[in-house]
Protein backbone atom coordinates (compact mmCIF):
# COMPACT_ATOMS: atom_id res chain seq x y z
CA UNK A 1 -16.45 -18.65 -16.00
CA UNK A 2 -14.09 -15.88 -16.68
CA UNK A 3 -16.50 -13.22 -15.14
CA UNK A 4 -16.92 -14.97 -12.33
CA UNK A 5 -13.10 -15.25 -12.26
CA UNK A 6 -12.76 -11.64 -12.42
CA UNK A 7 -14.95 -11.07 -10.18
CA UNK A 8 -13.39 -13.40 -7.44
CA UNK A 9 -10.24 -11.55 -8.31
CA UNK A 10 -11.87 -7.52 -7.82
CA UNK A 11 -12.37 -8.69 -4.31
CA UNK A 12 -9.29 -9.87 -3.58
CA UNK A 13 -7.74 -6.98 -4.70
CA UNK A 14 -10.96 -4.62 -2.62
CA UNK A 15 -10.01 -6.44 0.56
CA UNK A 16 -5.98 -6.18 -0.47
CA UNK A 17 -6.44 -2.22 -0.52
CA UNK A 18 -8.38 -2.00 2.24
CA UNK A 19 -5.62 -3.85 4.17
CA UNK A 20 -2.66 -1.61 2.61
CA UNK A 21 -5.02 1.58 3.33
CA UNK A 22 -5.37 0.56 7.25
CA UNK A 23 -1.74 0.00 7.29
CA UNK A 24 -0.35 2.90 5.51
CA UNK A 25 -3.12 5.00 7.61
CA UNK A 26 -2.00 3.34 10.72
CA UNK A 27 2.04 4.03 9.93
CA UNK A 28 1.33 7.79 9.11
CA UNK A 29 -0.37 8.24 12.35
CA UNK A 30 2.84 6.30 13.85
CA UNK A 31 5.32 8.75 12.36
CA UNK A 32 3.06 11.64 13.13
CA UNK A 33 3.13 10.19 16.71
CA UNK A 34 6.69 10.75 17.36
CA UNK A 35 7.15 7.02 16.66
CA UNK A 36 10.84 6.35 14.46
CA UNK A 37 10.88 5.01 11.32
CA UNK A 38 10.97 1.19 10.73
CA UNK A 39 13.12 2.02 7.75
CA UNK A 40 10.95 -0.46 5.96
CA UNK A 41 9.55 -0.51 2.04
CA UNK A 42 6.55 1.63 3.29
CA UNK A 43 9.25 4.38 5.03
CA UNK A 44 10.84 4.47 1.63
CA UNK A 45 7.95 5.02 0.13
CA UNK A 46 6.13 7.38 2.19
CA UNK A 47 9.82 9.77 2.51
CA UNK A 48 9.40 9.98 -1.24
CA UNK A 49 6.08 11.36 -1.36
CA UNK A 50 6.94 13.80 1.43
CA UNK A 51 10.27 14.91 -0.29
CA UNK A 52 8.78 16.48 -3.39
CA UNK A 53 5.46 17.31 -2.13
CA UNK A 54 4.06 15.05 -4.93
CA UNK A 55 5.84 11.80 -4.91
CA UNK A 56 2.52 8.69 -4.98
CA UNK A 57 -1.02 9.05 -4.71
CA UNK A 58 -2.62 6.51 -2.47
CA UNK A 59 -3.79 4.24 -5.32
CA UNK A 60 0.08 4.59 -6.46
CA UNK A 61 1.20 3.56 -3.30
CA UNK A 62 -1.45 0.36 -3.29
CA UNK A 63 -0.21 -0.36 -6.58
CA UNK A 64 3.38 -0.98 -5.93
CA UNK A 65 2.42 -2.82 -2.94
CA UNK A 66 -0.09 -4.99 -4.65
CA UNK A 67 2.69 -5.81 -7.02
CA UNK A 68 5.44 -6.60 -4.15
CA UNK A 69 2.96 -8.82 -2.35
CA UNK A 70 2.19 -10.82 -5.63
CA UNK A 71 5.36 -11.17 -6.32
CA UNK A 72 6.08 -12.59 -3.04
CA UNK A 73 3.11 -14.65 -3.03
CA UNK A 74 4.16 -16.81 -6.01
């Protein structure tokens, strides 16, 4: 039972980055756009990795929002 558990729950979190990977794609091409910031979490973010050059890799980035949405999902 708990592989099939853990198995249920690598999909979840497949489908979860695939979501935050169409949205953070979709945002950058936003901002490259012309389109102002929403001053939102992913702004924040995003500024941060600009800034330095460095800042989050994209699995960072789907990290910290997998956290904030199970957090807010409880």
């Amino acid at each position: 039972m708990a592989v099939e558990a853990g198995r249920r729950q690598e999909k979840v979190f497949v489908r979860l980055y695939v979501a935050f990977d169409d949205h953070i794609e979709r945002h950058m091409r936003e901002c490259a756009g012309g389109k102002p910031p929403k001053n939102n979490f992913l702004d924040v973010l995003l500024d941060y990795r600009a800034e330095d050059g460095q800042g989050f890799y994209r699995q960072m980035l789907w990290s910290l929002l997998a956290i904030c949405w199970s957090a807010l999902s409880l």
